[in-house]
N, C-alpha and C. Protein backbone atom coordinates (compact mmCIF):
# COMPACT_ATOMS: atom_id res chain seq x y z
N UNK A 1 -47.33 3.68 51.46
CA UNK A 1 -47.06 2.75 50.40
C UNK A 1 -47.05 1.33 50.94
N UNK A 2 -47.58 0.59 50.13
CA UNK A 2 -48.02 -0.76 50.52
C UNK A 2 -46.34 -1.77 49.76
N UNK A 3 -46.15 -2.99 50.22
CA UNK A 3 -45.26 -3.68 49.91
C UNK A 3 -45.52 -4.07 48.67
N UNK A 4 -46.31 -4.55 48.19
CA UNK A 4 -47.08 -4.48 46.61
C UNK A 4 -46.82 -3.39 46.00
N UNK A 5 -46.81 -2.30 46.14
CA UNK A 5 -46.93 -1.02 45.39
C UNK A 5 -45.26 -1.10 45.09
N UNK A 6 -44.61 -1.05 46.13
CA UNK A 6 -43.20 -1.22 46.04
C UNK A 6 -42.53 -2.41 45.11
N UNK A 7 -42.84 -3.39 45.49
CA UNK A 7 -42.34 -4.59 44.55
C UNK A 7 -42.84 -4.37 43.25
N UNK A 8 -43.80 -3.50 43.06
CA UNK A 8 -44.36 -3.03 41.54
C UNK A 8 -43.53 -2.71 40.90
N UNK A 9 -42.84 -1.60 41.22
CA UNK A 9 -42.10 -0.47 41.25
C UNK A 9 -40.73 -0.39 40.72
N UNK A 10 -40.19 -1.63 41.64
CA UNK A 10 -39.20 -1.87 41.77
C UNK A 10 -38.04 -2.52 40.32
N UNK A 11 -39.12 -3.72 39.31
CA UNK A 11 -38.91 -3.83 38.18
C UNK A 11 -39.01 -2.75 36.89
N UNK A 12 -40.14 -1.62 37.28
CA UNK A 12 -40.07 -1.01 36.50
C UNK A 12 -38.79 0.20 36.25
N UNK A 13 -38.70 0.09 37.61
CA UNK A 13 -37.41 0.80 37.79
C UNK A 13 -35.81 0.10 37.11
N UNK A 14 -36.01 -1.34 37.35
CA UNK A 14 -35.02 -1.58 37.05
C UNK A 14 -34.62 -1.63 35.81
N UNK A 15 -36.48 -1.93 34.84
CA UNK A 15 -35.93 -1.44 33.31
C UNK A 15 -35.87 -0.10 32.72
N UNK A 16 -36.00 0.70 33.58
CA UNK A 16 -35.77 1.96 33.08
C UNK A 16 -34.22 2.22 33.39
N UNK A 17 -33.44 1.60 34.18
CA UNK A 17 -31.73 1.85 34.33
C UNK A 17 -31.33 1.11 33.01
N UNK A 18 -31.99 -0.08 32.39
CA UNK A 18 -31.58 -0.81 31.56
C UNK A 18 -31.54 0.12 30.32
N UNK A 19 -32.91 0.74 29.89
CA UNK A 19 -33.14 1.70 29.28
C UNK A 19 -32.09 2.68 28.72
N UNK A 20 -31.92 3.35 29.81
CA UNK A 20 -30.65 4.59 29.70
C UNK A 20 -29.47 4.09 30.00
N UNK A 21 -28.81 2.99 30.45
CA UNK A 21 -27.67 2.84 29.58
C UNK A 21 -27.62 2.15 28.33
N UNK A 22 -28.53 1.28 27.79
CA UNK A 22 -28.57 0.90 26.76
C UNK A 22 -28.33 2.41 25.76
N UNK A 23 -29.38 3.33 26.01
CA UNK A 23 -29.62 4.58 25.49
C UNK A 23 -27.83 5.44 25.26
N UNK A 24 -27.03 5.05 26.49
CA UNK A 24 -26.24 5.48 26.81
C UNK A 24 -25.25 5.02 25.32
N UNK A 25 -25.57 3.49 25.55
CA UNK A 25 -24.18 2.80 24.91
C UNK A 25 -24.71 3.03 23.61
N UNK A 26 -25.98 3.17 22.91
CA UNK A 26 -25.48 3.50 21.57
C UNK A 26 -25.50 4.90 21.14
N UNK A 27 -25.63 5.81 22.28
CA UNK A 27 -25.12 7.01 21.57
C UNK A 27 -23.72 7.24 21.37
N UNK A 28 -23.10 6.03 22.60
CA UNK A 28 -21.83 6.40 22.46
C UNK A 28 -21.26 5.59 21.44
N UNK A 29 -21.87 4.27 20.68
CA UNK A 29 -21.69 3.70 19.39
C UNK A 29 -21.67 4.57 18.20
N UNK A 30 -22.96 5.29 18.48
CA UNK A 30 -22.98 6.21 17.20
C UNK A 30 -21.78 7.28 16.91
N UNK A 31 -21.33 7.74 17.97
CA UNK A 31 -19.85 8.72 18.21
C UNK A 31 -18.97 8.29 17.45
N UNK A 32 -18.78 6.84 18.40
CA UNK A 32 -17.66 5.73 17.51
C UNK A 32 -17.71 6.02 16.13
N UNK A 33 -19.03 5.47 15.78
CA UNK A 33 -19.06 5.03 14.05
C UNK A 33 -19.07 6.29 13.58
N UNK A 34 -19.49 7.21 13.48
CA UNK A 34 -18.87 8.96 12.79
C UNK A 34 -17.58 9.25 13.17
N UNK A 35 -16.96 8.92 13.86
CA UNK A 35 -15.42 9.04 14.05
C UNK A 35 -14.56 8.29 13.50
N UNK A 36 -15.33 7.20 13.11
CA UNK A 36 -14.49 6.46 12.55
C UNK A 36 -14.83 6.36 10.77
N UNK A 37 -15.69 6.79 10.30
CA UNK A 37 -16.31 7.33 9.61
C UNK A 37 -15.35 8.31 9.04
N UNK A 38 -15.01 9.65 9.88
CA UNK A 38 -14.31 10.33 9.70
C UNK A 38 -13.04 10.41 9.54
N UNK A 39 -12.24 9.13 10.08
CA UNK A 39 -10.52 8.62 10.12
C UNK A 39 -10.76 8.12 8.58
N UNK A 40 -11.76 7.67 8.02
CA UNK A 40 -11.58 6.73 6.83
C UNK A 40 -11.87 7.80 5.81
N UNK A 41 -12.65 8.80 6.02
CA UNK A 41 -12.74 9.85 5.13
C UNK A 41 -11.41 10.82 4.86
N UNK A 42 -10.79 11.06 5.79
CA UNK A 42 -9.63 11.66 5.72
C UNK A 42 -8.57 11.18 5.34
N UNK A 43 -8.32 9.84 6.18
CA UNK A 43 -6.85 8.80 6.22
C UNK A 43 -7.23 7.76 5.68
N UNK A 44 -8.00 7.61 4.96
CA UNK A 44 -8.55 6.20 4.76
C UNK A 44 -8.17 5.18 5.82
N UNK A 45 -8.79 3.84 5.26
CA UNK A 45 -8.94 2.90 6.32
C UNK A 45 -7.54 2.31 6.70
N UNK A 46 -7.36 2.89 8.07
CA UNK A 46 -5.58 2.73 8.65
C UNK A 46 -5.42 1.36 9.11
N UNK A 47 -6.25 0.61 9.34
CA UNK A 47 -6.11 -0.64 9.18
C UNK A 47 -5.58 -1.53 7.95
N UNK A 48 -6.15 -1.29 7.03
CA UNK A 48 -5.89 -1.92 5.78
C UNK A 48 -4.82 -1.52 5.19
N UNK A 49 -4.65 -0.12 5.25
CA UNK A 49 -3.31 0.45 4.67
C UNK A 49 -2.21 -0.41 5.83
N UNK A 50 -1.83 -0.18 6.61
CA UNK A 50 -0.78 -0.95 6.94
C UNK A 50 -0.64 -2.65 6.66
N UNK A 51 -1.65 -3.27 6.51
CA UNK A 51 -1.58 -4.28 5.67
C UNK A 51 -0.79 -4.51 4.35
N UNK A 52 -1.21 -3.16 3.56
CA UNK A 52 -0.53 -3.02 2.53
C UNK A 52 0.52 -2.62 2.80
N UNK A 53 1.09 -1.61 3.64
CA UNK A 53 1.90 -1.46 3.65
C UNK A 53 3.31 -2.73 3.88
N UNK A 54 3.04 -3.29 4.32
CA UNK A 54 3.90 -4.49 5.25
C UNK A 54 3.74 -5.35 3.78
N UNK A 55 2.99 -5.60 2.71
CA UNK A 55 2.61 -6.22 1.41
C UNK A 55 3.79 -5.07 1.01
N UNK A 56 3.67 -4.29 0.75
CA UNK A 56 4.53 -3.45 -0.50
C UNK A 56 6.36 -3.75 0.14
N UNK A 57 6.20 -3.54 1.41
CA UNK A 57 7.62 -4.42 2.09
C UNK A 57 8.63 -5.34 1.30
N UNK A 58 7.81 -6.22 1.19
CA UNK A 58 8.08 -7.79 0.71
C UNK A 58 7.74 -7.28 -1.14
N UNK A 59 7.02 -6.71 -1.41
CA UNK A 59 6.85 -6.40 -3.11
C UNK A 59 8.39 -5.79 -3.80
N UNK A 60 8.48 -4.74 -2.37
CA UNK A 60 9.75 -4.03 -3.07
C UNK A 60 11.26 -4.83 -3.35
N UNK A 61 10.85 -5.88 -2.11
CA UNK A 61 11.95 -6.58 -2.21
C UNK A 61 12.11 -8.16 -3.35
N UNK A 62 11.02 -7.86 -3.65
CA UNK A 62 10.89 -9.03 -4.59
C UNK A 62 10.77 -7.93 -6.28
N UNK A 63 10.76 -6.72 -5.79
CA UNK A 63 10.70 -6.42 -7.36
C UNK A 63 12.50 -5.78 -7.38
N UNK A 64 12.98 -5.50 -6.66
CA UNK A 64 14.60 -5.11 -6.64
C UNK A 64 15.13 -6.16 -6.91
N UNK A 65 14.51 -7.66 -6.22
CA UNK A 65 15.19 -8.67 -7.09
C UNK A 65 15.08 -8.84 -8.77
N UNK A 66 13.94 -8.73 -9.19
CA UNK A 66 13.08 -8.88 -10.78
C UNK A 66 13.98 -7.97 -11.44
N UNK A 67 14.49 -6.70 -11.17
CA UNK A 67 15.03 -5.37 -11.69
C UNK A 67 16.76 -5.77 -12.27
N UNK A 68 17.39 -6.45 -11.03
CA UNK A 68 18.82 -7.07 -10.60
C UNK A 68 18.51 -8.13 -12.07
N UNK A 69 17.76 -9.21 -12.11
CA UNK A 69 17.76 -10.14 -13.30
C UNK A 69 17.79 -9.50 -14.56
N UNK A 70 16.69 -8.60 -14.86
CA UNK A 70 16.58 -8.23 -15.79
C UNK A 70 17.67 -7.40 -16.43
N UNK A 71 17.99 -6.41 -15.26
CA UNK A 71 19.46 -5.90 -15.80
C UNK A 71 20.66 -6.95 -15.83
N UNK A 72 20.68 -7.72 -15.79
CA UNK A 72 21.94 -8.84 -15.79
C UNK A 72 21.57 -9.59 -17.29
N UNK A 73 20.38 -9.83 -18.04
CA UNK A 73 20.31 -10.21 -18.83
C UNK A 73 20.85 -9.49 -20.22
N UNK A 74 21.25 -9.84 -21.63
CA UNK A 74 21.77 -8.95 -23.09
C UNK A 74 20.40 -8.33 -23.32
N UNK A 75 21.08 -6.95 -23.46
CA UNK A 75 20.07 -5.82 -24.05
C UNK A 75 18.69 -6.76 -25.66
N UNK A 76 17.62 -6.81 -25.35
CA UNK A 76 17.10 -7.17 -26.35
C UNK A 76 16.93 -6.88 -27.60
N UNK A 77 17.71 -5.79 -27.76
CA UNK A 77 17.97 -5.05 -29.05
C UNK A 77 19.26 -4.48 -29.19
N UNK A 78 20.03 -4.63 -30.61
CA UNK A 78 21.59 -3.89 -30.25
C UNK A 78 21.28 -2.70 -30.76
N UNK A 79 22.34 -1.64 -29.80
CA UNK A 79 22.29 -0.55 -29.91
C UNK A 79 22.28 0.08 -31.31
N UNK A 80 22.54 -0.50 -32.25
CA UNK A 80 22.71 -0.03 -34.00
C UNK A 80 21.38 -0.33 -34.50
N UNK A 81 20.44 -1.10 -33.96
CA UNK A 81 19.39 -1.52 -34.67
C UNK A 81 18.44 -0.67 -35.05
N UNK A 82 17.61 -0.65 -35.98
CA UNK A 82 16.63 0.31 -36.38
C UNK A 82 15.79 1.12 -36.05
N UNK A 83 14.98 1.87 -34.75
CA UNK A 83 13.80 1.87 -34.20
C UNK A 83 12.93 0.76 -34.32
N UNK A 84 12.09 0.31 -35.71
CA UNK A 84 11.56 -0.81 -35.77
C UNK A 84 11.79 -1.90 -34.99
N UNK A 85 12.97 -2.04 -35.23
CA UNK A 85 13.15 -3.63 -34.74
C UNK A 85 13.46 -3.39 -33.48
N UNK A 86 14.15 -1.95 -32.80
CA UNK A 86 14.37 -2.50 -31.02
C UNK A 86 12.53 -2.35 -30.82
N UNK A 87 12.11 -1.34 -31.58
CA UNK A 87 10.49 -1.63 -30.92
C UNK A 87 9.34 -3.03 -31.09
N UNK A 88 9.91 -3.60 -31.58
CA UNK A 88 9.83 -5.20 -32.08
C UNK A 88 10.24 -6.18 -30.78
N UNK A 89 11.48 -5.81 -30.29
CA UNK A 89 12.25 -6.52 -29.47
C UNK A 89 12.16 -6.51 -28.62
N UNK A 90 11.68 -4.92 -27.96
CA UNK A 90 10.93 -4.47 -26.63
C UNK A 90 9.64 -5.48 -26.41
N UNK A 91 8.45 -5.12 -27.58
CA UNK A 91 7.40 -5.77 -27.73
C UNK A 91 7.84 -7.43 -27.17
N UNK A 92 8.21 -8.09 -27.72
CA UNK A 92 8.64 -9.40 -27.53
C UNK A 92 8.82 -9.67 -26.24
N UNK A 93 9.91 -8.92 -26.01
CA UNK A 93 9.99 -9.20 -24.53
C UNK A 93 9.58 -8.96 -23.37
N UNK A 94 8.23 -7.70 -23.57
CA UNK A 94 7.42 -7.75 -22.78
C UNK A 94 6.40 -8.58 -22.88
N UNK A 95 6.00 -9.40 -23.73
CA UNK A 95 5.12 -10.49 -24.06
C UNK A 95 5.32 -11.80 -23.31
N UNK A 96 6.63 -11.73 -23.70
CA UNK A 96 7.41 -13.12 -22.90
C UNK A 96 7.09 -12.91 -21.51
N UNK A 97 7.88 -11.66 -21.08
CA UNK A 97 7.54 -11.31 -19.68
C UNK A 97 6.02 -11.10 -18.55
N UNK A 98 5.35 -11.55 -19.80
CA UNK A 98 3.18 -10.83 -18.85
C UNK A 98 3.40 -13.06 -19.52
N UNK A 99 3.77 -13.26 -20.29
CA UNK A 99 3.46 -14.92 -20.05
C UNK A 99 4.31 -15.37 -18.66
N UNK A 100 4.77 -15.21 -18.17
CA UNK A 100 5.87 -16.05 -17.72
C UNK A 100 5.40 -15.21 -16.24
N UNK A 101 4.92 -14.29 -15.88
CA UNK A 101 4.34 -13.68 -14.28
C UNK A 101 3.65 -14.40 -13.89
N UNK A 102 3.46 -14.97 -12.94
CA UNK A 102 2.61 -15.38 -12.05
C UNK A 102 1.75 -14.17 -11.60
N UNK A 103 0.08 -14.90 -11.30
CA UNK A 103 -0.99 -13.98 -10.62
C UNK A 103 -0.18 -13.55 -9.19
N UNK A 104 -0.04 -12.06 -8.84
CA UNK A 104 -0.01 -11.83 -7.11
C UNK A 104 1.96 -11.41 -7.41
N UNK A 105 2.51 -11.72 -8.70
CA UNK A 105 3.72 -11.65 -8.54
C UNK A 105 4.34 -9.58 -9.14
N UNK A 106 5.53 -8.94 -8.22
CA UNK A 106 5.72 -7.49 -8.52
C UNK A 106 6.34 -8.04 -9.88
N UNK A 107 5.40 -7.06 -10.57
CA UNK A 107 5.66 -6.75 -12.01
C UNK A 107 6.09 -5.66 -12.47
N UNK A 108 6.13 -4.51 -11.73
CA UNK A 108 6.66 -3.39 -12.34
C UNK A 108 6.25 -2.14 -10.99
N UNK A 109 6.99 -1.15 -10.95
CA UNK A 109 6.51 0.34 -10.44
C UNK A 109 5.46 0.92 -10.76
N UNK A 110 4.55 1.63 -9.99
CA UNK A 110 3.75 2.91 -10.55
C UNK A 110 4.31 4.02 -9.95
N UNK A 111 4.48 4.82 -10.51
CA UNK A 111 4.94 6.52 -10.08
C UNK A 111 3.65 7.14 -10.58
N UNK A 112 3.22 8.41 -10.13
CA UNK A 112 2.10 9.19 -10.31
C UNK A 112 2.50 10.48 -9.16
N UNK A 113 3.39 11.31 -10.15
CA UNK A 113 3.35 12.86 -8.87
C UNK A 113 1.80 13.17 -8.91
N UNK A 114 1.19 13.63 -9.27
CA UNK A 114 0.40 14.24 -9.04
C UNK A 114 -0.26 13.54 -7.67
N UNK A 115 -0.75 12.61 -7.59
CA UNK A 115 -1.65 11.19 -6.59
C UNK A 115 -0.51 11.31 -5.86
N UNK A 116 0.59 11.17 -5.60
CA UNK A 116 2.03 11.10 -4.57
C UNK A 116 1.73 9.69 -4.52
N UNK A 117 1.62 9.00 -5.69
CA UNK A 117 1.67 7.16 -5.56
C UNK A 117 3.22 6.91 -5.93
N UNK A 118 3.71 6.19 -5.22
CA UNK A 118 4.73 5.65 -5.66
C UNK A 118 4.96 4.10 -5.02
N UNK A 119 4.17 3.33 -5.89
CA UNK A 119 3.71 1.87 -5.32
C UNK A 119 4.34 0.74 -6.59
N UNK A 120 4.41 -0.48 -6.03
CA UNK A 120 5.20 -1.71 -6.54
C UNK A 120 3.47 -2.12 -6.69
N UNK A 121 3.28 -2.75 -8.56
CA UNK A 121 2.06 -3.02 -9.03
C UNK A 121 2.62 -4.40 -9.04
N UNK A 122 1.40 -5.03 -8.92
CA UNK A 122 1.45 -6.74 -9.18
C UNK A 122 0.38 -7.41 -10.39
N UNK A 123 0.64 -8.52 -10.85
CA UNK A 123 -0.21 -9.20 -12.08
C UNK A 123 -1.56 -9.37 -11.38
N UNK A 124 -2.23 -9.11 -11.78
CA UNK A 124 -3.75 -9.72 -10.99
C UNK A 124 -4.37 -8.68 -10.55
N UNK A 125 -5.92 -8.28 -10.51
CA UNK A 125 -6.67 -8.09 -9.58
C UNK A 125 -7.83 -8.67 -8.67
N UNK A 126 -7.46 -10.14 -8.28
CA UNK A 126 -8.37 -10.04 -7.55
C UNK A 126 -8.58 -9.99 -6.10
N UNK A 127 -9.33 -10.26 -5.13
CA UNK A 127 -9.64 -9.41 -4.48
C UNK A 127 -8.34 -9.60 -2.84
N UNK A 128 -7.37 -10.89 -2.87
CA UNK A 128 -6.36 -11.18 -2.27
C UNK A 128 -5.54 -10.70 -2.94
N UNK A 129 -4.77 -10.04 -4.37
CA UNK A 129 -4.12 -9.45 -4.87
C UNK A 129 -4.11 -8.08 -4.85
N UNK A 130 -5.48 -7.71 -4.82
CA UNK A 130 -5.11 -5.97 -4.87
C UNK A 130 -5.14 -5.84 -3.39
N UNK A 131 -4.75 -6.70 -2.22
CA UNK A 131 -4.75 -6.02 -0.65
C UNK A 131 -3.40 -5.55 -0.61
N UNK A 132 -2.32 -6.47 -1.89
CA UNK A 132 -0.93 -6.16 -2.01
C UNK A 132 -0.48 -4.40 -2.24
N UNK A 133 -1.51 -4.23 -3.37
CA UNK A 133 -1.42 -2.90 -3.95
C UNK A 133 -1.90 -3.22 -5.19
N UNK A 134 -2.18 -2.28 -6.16
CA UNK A 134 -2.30 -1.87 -7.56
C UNK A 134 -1.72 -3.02 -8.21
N UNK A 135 -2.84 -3.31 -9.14
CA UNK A 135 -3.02 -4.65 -9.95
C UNK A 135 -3.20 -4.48 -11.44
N UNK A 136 -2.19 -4.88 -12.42
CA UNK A 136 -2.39 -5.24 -13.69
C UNK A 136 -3.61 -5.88 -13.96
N UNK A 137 -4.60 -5.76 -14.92
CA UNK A 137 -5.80 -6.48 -15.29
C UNK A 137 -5.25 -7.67 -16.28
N UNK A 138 -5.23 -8.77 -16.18
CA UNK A 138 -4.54 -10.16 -17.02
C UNK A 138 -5.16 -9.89 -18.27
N UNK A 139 -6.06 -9.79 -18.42
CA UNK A 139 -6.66 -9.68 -19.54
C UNK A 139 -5.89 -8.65 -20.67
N UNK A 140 -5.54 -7.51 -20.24
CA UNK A 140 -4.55 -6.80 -20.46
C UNK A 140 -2.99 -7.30 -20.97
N UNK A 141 -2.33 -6.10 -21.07
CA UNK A 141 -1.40 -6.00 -21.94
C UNK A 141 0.01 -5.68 -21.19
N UNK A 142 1.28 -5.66 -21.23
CA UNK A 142 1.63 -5.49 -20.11
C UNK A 142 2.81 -4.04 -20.73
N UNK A 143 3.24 -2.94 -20.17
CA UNK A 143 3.79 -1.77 -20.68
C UNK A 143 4.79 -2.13 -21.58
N UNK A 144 5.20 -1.80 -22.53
CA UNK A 144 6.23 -2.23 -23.66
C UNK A 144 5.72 -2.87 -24.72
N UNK A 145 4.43 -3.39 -24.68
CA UNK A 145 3.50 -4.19 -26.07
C UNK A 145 2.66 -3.33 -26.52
N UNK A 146 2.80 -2.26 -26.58
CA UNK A 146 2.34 -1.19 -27.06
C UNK A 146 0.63 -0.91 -27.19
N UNK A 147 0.41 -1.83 -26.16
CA UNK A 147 -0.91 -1.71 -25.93
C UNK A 147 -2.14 -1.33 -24.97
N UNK A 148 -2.93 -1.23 -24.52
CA UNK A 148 -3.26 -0.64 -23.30
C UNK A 148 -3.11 -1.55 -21.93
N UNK A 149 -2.99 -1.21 -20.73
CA UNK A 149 -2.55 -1.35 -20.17
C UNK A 149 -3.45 -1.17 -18.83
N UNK A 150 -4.07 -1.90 -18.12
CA UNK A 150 -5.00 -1.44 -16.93
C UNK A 150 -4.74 -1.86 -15.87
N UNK A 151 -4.55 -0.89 -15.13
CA UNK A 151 -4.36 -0.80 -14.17
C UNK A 151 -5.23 -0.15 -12.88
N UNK A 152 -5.62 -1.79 -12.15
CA UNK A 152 -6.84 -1.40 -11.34
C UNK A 152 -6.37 -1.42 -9.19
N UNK A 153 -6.99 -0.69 -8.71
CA UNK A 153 -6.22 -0.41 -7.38
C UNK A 153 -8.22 0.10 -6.38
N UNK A 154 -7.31 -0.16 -4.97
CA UNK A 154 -8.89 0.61 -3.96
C UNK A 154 -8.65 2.08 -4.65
N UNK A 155 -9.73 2.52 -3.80
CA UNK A 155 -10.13 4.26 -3.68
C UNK A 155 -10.05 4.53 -1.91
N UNK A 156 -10.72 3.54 -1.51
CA UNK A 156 -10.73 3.63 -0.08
C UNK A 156 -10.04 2.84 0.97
N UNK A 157 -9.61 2.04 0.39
CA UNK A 157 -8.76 1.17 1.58
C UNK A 157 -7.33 0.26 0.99
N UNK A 158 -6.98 -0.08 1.14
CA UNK A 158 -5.53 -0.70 1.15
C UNK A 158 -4.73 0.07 0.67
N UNK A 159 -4.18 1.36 1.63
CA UNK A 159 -3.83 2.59 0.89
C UNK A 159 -4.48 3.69 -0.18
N UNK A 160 -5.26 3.18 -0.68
CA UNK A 160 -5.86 3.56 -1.38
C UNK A 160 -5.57 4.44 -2.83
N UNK A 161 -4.41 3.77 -3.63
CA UNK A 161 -3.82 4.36 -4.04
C UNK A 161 -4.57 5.21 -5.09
N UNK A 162 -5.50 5.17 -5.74
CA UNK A 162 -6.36 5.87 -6.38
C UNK A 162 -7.71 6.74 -5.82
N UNK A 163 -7.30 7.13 -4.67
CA UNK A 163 -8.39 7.58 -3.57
C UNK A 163 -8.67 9.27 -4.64
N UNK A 164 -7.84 9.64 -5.21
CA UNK A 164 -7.77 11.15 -5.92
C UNK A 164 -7.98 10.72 -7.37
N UNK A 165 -7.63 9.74 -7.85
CA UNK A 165 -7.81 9.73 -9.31
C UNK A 165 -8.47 10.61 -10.19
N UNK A 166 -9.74 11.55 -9.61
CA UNK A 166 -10.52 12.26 -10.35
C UNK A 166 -9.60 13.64 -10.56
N UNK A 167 -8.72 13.75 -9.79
CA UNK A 167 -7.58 15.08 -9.84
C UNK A 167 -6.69 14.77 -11.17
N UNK A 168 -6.65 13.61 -11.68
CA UNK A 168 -5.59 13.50 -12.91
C UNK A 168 -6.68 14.35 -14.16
N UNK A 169 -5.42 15.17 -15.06
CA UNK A 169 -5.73 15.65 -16.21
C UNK A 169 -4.98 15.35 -17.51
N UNK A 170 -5.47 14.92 -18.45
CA UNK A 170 -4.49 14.54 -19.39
C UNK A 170 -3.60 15.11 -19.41
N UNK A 171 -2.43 14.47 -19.90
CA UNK A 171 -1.24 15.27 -20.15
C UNK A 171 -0.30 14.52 -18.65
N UNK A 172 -0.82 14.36 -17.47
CA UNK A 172 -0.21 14.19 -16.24
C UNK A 172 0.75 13.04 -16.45
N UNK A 173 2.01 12.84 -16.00
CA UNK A 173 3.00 11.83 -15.88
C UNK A 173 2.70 10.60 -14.87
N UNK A 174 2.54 9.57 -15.93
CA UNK A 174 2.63 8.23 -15.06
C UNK A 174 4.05 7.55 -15.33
């Protein structure tokens, strides 16, 4: 072998090491991304959920405050009053109450046995509000105005509190 033949050689060699670990590192990328793939399919995205989680923290404690006011305030209807009119009075004062929320602010509980949700919902969905959790649609109505009521949340990430939703059957307790 001639010194030429060698110095030939020698680059081709060196991109063929380049080659197979390159080869190397994205098979071992591809591992990654199906594994992780797979944490989000199962557990959803555990990143984001603890986000929320540490959000529902501070929700709960701002809606135990909201709960404390409201019970300190006179019943909006007296106990002798008609059906009509406490359902009048309810109405009212949930009206007052969806004016007077701020976007991003805990507005109320969701319970859902079936889903095992048991999350602090806030006014708003958009897309810095629902990282909190489960979001009233403004446009909407708020529970007690006897009207519908939407309530929008992830499937896949920030807990994901509607990740099962397709498991609810009428009749199920919210």
């Amino acid at each position: 072998m001639t010194t030429t033949t060698t110095e030939a050689r020698a680059p081709a060699a060196r991109l063929a090491k380049w080659r197979r670990r390159l080869g190397t590192l994205l098979m071992i990328a591809g591992v990654a991304v199906l594994a992780w793939v797979f944490v989000v399919w199962q557990w959803n995205d555990p990143f984001t959920s603890l986000y929320t989680r540490w959000q529902q923290r501070g929700l709960e404690s701002s809606y135990t405050a909201l709960v404390k006011e409201e019970t300190a305030k006179p019943p909006v209807a007296p106990v002798t009053a008609d059906p009509a009119e406490a359902a009048r009075a309810v109405d009212r004062a949930a009206r007052r109450f969806r004016l007077a929320a701020g976007e991003g602010d805990a507005i109320g509980k969701i319970v859902v046995p079936k889903l095992g949700l048991d999350m602090v919902f806030v006014n708003g969905t958009d897309t810095d509000t629902l990282k909190k959790g489960p979001g009233r649609h403004l446009d909407t109505f708020m529970p007690g105005e006897g009207e519908l009521v939407y309530i929008a949340g992830h499937r896949t990430t920030y807990m994901a509190p509607f990740a099962h939703i397709d498991r609810m059957e009428p009749g199920d307790r919210i």
